[in-house]
PDB file of N, CA and C in Angstrom:
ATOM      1  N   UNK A   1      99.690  52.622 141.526  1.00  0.00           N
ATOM      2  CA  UNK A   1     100.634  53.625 141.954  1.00  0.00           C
ATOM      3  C   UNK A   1     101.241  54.252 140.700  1.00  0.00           C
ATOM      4  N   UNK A   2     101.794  55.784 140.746  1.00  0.00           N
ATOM      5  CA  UNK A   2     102.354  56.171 139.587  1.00  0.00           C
ATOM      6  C   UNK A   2     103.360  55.676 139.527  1.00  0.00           C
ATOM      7  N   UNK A   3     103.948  55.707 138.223  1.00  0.00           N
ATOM      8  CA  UNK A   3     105.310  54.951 138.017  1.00  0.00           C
ATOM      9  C   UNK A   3     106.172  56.093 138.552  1.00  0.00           C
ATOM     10  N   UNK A   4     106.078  57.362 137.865  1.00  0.00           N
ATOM     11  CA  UNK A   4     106.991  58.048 138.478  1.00  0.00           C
ATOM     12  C   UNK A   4     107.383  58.674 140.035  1.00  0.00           C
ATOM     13  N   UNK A   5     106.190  58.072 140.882  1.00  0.00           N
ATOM     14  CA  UNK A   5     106.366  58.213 141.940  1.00  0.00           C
ATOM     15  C   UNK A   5     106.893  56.802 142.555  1.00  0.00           C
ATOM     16  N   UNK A   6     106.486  55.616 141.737  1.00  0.00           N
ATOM     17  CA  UNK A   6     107.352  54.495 142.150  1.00  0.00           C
ATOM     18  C   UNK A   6     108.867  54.697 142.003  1.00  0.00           C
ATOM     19  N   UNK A   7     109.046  55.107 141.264  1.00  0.00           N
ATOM     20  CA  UNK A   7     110.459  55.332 140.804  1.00  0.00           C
ATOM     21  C   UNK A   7     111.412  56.642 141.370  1.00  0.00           C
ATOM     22  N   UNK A   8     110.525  57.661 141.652  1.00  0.00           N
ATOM     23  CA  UNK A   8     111.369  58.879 142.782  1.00  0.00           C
ATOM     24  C   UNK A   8     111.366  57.914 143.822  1.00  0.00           C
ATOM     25  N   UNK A   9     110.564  57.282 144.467  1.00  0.00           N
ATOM     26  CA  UNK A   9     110.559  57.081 145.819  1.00  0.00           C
ATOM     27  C   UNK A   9     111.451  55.352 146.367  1.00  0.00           C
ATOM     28  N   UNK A  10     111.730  54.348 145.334  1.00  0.00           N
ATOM     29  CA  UNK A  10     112.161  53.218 144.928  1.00  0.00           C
ATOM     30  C   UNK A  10     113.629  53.189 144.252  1.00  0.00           C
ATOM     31  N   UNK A  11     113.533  54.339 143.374  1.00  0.00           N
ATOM     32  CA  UNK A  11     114.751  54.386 142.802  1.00  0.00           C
ATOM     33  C   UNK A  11     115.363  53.834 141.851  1.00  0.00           C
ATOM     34  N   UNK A  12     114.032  52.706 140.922  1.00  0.00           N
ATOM     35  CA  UNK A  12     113.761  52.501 140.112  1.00  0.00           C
ATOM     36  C   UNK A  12     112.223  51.501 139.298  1.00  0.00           C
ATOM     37  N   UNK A  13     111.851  51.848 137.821  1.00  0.00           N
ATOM     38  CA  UNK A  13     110.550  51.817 137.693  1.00  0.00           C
ATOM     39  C   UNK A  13     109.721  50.390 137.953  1.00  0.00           C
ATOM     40  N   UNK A  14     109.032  50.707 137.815  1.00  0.00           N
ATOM     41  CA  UNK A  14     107.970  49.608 139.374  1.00  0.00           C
ATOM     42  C   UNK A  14     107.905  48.055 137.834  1.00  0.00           C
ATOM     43  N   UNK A  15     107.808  46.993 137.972  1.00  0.00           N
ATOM     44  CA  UNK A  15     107.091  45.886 137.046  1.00  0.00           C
ATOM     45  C   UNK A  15     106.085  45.437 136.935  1.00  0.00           C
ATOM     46  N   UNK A  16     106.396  45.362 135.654  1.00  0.00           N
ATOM     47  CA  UNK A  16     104.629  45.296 135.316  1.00  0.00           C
ATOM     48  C   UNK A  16     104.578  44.057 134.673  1.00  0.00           C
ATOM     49  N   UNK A  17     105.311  42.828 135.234  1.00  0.00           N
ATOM     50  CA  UNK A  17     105.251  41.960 134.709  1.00  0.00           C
ATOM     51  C   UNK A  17     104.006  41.078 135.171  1.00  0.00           C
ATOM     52  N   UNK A  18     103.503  41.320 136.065  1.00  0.00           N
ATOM     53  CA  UNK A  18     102.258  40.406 137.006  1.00  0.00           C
ATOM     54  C   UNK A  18     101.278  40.759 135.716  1.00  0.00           C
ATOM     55  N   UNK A  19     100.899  42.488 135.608  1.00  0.00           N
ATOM     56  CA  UNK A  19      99.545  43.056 135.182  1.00  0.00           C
ATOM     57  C   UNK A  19      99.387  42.363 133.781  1.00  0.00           C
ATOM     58  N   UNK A  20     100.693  41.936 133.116  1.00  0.00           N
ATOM     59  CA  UNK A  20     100.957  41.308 131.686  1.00  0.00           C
ATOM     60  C   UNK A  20     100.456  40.203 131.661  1.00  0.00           C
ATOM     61  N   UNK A  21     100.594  39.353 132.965  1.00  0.00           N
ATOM     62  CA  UNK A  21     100.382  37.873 133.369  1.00  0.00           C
ATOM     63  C   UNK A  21      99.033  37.747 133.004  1.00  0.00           C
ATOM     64  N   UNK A  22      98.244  38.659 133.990  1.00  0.00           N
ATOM     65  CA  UNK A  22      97.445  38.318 134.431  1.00  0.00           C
ATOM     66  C   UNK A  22      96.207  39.199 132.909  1.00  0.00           C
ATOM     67  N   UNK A  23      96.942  39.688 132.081  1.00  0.00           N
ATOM     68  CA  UNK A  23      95.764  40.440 130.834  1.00  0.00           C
ATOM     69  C   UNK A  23      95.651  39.237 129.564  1.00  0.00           C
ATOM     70  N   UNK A  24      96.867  38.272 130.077  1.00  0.00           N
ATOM     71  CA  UNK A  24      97.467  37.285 128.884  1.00  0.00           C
ATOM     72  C   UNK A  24      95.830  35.814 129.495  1.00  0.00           C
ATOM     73  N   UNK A  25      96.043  35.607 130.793  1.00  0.00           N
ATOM     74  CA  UNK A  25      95.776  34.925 131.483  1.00  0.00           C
ATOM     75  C   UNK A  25      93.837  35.715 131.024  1.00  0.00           C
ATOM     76  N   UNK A  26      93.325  36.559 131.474  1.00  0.00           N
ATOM     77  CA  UNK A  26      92.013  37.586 131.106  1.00  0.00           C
ATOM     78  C   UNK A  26      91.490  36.868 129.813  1.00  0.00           C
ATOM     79  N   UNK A  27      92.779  36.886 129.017  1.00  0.00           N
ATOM     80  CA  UNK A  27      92.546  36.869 127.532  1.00  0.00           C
ATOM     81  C   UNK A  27      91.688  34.975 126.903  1.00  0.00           C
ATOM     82  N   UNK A  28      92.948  34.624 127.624  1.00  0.00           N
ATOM     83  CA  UNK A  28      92.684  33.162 127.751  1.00  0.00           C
ATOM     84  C   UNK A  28      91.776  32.809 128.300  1.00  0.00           C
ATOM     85  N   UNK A  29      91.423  33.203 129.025  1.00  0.00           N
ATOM     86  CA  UNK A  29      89.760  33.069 129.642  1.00  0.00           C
ATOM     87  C   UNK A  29      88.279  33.245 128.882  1.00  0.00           C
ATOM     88  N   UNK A  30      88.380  34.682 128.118  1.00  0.00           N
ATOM     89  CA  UNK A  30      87.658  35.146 127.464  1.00  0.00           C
ATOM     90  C   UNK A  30      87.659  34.137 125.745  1.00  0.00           C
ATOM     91  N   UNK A  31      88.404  33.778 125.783  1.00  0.00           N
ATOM     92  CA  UNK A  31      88.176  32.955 124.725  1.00  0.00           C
ATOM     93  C   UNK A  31      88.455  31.950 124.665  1.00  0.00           C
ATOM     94  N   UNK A  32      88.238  30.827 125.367  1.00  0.00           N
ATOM     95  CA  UNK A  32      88.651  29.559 125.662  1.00  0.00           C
ATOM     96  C   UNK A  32      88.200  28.611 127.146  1.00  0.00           C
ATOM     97  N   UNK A  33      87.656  29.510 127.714  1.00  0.00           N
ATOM     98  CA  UNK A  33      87.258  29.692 129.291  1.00  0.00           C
ATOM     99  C   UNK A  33      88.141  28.453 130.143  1.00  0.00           C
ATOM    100  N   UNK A  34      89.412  28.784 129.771  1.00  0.00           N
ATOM    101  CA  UNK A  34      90.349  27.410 130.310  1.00  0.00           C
ATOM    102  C   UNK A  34      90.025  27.395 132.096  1.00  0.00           C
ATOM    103  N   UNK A  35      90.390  26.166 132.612  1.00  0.00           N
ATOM    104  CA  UNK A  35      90.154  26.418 133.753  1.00  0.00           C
ATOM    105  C   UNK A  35      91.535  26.812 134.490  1.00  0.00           C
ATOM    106  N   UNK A  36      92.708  26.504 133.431  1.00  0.00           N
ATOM    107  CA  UNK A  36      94.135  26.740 134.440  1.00  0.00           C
ATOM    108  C   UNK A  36      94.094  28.457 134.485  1.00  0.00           C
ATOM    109  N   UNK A  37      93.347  29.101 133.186  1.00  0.00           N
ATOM    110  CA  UNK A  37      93.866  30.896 133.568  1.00  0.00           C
ATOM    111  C   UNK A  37      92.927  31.339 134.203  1.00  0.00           C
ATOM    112  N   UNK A  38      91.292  30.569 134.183  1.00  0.00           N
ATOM    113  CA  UNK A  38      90.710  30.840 135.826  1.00  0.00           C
ATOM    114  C   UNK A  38      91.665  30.754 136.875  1.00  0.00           C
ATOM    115  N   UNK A  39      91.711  29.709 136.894  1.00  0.00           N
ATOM    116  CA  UNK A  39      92.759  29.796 138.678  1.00  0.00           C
ATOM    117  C   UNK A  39      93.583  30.526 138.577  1.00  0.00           C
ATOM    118  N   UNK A  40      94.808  31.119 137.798  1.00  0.00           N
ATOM    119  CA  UNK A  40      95.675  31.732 137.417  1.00  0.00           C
ATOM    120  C   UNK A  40      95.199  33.555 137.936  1.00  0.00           C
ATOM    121  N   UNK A  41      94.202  33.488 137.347  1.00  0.00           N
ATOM    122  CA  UNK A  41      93.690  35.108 137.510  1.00  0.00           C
ATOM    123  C   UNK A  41      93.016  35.186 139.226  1.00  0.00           C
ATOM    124  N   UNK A  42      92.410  34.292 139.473  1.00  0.00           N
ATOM    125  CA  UNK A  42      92.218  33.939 141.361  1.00  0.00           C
ATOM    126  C   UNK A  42      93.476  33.878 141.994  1.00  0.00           C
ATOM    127  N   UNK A  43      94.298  33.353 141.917  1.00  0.00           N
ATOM    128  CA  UNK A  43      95.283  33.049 142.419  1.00  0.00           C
ATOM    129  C   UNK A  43      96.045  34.555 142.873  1.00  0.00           C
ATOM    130  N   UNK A  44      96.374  35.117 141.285  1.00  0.00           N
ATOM    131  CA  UNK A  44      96.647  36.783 141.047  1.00  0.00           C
ATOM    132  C   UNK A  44      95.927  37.504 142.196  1.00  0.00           C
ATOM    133  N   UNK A  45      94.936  37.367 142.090  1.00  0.00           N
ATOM    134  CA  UNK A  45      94.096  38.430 142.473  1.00  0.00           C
ATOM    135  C   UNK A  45      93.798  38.303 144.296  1.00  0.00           C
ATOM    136  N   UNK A  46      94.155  37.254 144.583  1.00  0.00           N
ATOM    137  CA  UNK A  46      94.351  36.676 146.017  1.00  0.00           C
ATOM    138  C   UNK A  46      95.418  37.149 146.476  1.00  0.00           C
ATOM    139  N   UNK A  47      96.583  37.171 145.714  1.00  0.00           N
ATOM    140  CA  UNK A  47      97.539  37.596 146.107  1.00  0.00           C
ATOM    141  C   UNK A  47      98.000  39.170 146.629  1.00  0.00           C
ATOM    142  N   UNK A  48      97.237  39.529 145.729  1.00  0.00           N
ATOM    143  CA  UNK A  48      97.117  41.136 145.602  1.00  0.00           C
ATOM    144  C   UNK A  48      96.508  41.423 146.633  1.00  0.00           C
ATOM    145  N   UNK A  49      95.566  41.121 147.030  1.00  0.00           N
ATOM    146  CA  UNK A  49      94.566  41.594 148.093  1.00  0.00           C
ATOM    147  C   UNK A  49      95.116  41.477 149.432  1.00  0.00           C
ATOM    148  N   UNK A  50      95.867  40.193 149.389  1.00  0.00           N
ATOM    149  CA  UNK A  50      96.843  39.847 150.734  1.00  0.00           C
ATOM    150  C   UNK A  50      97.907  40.844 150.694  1.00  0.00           C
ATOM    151  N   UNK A  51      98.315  41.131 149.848  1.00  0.00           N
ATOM    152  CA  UNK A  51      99.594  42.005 149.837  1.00  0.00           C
ATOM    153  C   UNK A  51      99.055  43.374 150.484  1.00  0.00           C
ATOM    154  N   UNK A  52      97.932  44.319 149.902  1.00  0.00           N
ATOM    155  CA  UNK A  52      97.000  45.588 150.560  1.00  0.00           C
ATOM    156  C   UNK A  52      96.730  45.477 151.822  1.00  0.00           C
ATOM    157  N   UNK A  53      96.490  43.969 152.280  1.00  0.00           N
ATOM    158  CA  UNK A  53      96.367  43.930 154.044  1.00  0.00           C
ATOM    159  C   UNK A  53      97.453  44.039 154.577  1.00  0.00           C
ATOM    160  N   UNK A  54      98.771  43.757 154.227  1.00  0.00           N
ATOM    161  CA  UNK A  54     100.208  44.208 155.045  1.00  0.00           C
ATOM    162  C   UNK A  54     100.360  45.580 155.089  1.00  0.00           C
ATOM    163  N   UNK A  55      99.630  46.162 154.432  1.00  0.00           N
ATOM    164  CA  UNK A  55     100.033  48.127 155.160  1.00  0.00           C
ATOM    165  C   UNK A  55      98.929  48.502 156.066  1.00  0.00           C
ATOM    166  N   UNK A  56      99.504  49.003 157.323  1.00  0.00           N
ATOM    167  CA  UNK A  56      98.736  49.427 158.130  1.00  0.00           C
ATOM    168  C   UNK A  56      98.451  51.191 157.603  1.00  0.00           C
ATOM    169  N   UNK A  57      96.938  51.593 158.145  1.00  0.00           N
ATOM    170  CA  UNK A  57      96.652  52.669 158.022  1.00  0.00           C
ATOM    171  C   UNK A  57      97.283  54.255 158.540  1.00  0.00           C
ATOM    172  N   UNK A  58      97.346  54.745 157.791  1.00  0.00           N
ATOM    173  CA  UNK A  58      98.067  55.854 158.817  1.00  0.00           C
ATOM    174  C   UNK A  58      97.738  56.529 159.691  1.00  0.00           C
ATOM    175  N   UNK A  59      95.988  56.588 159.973  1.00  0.00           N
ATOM    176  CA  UNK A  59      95.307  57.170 161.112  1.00  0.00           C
ATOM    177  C   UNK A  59      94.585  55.882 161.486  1.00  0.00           C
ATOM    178  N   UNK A  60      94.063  55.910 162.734  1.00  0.00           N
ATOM    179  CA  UNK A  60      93.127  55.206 163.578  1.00  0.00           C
ATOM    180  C   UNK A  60      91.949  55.903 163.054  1.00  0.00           C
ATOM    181  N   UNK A  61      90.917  54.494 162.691  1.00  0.00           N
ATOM    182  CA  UNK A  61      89.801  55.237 162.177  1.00  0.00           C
ATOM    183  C   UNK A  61      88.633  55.586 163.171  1.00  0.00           C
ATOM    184  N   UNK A  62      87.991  56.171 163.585  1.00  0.00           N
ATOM    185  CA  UNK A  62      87.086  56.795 164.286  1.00  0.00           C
ATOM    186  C   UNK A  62      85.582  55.928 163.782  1.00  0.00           C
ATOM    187  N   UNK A  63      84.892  55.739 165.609  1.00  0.00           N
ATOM    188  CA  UNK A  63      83.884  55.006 165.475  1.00  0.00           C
ATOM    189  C   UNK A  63      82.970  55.912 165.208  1.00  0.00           C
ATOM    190  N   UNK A  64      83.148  57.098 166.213  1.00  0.00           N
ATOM    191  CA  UNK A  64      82.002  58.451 166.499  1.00  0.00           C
ATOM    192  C   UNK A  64      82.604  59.428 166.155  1.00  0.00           C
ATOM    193  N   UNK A  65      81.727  60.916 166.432  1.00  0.00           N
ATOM    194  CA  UNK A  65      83.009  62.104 165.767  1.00  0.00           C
ATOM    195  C   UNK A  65      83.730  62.304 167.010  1.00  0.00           C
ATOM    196  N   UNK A  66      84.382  63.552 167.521  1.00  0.00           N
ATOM    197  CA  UNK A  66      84.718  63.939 168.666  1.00  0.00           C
ATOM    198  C   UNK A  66      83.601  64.760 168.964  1.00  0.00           C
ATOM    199  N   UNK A  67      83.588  64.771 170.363  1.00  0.00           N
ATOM    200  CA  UNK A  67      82.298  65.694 171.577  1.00  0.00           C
ATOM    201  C   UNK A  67      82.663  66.797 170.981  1.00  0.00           C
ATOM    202  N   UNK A  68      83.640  67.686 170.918  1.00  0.00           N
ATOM    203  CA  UNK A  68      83.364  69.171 170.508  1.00  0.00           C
ATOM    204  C   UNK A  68      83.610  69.242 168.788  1.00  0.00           C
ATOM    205  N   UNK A  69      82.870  68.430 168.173  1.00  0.00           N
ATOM    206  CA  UNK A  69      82.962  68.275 166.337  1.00  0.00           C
ATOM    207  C   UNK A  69      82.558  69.882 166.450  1.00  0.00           C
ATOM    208  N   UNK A  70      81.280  70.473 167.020  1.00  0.00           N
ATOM    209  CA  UNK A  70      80.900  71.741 165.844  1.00  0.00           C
ATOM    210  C   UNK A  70      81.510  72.753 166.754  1.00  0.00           C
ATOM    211  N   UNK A  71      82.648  72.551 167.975  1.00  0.00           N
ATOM    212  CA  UNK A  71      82.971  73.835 168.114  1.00  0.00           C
ATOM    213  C   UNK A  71      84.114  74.929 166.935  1.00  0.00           C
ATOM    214  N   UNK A  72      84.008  76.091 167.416  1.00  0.00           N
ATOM    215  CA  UNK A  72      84.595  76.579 166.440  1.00  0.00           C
ATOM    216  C   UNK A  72      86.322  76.557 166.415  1.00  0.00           C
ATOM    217  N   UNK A  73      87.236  76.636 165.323  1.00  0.00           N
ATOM    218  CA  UNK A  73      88.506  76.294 165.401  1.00  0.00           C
ATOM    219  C   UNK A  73      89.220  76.961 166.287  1.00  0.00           C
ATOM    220  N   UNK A  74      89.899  76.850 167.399  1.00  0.00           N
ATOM    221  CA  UNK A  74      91.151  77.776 167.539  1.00  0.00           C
ATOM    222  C   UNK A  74      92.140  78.252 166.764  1.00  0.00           C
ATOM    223  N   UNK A  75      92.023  79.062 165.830  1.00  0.00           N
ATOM    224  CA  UNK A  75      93.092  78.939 165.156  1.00  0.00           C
ATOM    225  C   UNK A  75      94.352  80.072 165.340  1.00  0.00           C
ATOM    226  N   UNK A  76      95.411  79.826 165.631  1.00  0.00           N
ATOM    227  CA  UNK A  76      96.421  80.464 166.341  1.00  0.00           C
ATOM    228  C   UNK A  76      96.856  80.447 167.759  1.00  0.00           C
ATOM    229  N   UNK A  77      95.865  79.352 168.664  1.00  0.00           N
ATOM    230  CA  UNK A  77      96.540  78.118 169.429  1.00  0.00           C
ATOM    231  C   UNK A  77      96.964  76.994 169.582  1.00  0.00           C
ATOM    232  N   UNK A  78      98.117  76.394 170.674  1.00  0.00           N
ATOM    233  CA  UNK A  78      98.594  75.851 170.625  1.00  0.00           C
ATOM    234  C   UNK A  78      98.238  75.189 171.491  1.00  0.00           C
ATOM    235  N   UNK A  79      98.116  73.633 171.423  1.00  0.00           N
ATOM    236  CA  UNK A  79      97.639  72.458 172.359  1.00  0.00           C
ATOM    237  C   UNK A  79      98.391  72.900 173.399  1.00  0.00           C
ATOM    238  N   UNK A  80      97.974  72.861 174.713  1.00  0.00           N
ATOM    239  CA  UNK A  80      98.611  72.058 175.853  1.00  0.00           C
ATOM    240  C   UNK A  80      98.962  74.072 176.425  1.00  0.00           C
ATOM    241  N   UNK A  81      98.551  75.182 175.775  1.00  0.00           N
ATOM    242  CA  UNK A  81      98.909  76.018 176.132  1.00  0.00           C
ATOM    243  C   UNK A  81      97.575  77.290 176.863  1.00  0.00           C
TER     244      UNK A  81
END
């Protein structure tokens, strides 16, 4: 997310203390192949993913198109009129 849109919309700037965790934790891996900043970076990254499943979508996603997909637009009517 942008920060500055974290921050118009939050009201103040977002932390970035996890992404630090987890580049420190990357690091330690890459050179040492510990097994605690393996789990450390799984753990992270589990978390994250669980967190993306708590927002629901803002549209219902569609199995098929709609029956009249190629008709042409109405444009300058109004539903239901």
């Amino acid at each position: 997310m942008n920060r500055l849109h974290h921050y118009y919309t939050f009201g103040r700037a977002p932390s970035c203390q996890q992404w630090k965790t987890d580049h420190y934790s990357c690091c330690e891996w890459e050179r040492h192949r510990g097994s605690e900043a393996k789990e450390a970076l799984r753990d992270s990254e589990r978390a994250r993913v669980e967190q993306q499943r708590g927002f629901v979508p803002v549209w219902e996603l569609r199995q098929t198109p709609p029956a009249d997909w190629h008709a042409p637009l109405q444009q300058g009517k109004l539903k239901g009129s």
